[in-house]
C-alpha atoms as a PDB file:
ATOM      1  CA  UNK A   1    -209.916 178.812  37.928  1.00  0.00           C
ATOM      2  CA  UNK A   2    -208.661 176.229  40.885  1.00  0.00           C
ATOM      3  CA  UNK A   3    -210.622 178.287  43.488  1.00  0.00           C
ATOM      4  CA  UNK A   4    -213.839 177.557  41.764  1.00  0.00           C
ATOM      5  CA  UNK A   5    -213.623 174.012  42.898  1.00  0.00           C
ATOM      6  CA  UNK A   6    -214.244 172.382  46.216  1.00  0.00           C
ATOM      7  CA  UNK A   7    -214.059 169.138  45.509  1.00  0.00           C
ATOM      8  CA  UNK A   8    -213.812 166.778  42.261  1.00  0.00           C
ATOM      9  CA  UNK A   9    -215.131 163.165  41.063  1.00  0.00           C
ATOM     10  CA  UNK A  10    -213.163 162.143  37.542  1.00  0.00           C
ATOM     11  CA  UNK A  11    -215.136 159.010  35.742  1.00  0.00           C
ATOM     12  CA  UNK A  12    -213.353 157.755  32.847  1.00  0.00           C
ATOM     13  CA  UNK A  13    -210.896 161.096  32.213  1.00  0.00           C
ATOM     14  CA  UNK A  14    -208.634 161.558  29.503  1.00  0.00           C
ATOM     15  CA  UNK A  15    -205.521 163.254  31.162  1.00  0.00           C
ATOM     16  CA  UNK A  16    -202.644 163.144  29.162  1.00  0.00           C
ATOM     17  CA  UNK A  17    -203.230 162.983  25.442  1.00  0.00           C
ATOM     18  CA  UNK A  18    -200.061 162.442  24.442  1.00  0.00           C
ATOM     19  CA  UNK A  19    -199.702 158.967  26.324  1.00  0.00           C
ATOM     20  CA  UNK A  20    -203.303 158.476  26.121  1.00  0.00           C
ATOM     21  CA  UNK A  21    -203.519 158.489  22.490  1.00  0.00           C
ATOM     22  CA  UNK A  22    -200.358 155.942  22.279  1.00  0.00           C
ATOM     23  CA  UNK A  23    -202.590 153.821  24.372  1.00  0.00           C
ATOM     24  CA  UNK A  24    -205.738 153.523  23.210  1.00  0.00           C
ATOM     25  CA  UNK A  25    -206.677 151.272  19.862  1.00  0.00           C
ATOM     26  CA  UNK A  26    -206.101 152.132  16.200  1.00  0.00           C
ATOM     27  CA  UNK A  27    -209.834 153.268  15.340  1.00  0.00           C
ATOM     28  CA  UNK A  28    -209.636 155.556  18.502  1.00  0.00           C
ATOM     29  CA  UNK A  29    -206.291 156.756  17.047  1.00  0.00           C
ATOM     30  CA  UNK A  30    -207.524 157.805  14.070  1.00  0.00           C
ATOM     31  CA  UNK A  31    -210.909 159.810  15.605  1.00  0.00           C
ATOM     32  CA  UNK A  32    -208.422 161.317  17.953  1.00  0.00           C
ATOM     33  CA  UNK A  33    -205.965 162.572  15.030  1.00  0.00           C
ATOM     34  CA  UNK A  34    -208.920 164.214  13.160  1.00  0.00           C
ATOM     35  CA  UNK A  35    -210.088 166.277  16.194  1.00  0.00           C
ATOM     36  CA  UNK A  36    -206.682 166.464  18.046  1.00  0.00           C
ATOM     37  CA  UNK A  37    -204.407 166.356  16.205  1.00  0.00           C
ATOM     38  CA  UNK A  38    -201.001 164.278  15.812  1.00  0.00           C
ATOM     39  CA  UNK A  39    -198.483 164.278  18.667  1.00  0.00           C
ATOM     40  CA  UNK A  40    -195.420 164.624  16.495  1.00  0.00           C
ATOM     41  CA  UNK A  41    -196.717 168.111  14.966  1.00  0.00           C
ATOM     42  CA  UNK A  42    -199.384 169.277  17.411  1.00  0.00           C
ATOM     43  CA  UNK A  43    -197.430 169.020  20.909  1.00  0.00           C
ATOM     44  CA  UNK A  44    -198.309 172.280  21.935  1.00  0.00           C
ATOM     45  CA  UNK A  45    -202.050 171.594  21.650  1.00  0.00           C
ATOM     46  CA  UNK A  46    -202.144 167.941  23.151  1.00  0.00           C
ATOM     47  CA  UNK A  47    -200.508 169.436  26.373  1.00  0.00           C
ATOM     48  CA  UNK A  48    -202.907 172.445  26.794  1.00  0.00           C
ATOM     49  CA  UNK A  49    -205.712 170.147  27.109  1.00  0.00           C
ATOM     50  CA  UNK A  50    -204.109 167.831  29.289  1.00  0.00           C
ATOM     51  CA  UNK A  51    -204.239 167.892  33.127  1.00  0.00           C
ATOM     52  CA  UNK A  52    -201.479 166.048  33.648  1.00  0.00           C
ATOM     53  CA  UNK A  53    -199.642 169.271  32.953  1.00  0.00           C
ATOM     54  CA  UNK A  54    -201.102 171.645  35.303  1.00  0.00           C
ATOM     55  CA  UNK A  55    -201.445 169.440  38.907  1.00  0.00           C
ATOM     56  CA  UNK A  56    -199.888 172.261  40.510  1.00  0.00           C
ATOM     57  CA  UNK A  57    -203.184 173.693  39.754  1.00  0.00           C
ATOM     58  CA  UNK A  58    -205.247 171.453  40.899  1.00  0.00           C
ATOM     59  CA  UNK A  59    -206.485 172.522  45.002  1.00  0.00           C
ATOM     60  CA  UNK A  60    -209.562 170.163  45.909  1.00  0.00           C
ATOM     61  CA  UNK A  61    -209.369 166.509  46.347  1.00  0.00           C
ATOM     62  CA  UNK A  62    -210.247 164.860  43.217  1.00  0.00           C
ATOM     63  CA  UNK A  63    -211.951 160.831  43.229  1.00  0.00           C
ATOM     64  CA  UNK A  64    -210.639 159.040  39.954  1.00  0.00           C
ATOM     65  CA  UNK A  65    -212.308 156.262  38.725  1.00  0.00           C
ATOM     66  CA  UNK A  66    -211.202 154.037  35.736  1.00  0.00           C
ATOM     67  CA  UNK A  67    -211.980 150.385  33.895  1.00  0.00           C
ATOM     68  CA  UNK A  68    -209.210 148.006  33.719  1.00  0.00           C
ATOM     69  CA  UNK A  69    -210.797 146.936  30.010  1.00  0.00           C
ATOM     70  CA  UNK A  70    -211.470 150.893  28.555  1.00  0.00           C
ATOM     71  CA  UNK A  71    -210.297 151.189  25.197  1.00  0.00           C
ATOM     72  CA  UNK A  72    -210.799 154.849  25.489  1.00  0.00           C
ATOM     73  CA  UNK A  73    -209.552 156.112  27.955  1.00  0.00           C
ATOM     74  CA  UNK A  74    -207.121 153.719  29.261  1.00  0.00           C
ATOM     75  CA  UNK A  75    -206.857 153.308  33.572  1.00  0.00           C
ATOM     76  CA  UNK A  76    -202.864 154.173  32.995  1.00  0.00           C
ATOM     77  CA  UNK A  77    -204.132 157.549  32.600  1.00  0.00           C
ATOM     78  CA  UNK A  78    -205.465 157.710  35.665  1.00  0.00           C
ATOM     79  CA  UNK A  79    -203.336 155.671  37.332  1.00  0.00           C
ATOM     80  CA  UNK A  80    -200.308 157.947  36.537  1.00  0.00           C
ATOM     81  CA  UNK A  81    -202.815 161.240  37.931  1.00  0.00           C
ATOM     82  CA  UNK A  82    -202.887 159.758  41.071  1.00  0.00           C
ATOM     83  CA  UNK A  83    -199.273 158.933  41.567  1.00  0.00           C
ATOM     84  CA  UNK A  84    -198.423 162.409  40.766  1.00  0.00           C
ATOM     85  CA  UNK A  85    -200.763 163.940  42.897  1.00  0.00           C
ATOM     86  CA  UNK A  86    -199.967 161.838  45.601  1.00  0.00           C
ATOM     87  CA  UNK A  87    -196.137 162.900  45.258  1.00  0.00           C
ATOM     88  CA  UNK A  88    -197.579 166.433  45.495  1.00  0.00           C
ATOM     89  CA  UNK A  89    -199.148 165.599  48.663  1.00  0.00           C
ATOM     90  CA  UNK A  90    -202.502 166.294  47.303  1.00  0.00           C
ATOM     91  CA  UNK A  91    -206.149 164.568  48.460  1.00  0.00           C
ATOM     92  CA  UNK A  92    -206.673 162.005  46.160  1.00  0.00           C
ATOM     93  CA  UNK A  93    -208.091 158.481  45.886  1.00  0.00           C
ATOM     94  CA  UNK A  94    -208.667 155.887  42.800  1.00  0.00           C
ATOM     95  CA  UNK A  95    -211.266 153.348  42.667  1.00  0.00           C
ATOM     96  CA  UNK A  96    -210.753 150.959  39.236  1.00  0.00           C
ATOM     97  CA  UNK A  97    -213.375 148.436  38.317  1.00  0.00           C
ATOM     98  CA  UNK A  98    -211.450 145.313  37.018  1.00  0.00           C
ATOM     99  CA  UNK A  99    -213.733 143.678  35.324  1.00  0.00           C
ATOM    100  CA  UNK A 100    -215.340 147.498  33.466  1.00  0.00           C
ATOM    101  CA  UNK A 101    -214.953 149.284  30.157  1.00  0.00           C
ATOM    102  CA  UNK A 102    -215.471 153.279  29.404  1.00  0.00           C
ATOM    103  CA  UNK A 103    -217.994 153.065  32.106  1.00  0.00           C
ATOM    104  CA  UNK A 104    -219.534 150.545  34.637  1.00  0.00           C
ATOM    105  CA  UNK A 105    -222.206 148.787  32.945  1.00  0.00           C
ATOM    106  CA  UNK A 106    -222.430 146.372  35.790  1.00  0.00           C
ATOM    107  CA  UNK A 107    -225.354 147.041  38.189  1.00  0.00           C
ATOM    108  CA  UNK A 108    -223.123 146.594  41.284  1.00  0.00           C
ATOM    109  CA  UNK A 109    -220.262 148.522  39.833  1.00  0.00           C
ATOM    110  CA  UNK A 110    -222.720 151.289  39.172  1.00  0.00           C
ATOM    111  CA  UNK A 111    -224.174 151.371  42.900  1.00  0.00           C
ATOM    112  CA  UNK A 112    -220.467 151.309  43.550  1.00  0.00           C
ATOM    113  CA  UNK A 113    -219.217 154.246  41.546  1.00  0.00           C
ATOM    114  CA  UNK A 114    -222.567 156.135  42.909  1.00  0.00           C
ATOM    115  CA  UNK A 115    -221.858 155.113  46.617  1.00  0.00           C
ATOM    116  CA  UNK A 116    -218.055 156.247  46.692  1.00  0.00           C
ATOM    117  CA  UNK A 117    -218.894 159.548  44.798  1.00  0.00           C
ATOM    118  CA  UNK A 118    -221.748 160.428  47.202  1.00  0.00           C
ATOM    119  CA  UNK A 119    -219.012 159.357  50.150  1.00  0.00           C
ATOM    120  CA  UNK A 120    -216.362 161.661  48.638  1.00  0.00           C
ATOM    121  CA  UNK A 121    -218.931 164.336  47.800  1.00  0.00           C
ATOM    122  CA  UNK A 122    -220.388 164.563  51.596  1.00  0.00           C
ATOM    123  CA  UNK A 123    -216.831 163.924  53.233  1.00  0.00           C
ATOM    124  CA  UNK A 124    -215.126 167.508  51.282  1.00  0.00           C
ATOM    125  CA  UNK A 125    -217.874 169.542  50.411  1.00  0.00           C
ATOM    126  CA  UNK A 126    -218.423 172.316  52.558  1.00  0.00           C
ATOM    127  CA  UNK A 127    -221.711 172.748  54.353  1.00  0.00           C
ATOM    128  CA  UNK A 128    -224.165 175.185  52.020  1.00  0.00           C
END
């Protein structure tokens, strides 16, 4: 449902689990293969729940944000959604907190992440 979206603001997204879950640690592995899955035997699966296979889709500008240090969900993701999107010609931006995990746990970092969301928020919603 593209057209139910005007704009978007992605904090710490998983978007390609078949990369992603090459990626990320061994514990994380092995949570991951017990919900998801394994990417040898459940391909079909790991790409319906990945974005990275559907940009086409994907009509409002989207924010990604990422930590350099997230075991989880690791800023290549995200990384790799922007370049795409920007080959697309789609609105996109990145912001990636170097010194971060999963989430900014850093005061500053947080005022950050809150400041450029509220930017991105006013700049492509549409007045209500």
């Amino acid at each position: 449902a593209p057209d139910l979206w005007a704009v978007g603001v992605s904090v710490v997204g998983y978007f390609n689990w078949m990369t992603a879950m090459s990626n990320e640690r061994g514990y994380l592995q092995r949570y991951d293969r017990q919900k998801m899955g394994h990417p040898d035997t459940d391909a079909d699966r790991f790409r319906k729940y990945s974005p990275i296979y559907f940009l086409d889709s994907i009509r409002a500008p989207v924010l990604f944000t990422g930590g350099a240090h997230d075991p989880r969900c690791p800023v290549t993701e995200a990384r790799a959604m922007v370049e795409e999107m920007q080959k697309m010609g789609k609105t996109v931006d990145y912001l990636e907190f170097p010194d971060e995990g999963h989430s900014p746990r850093k005061m500053s970092n947080q005022i950050r992440l809150h400041e450029r969301a509220i930017e991105w928020l006013t700049r492509y919603l549409p007045d209500a």
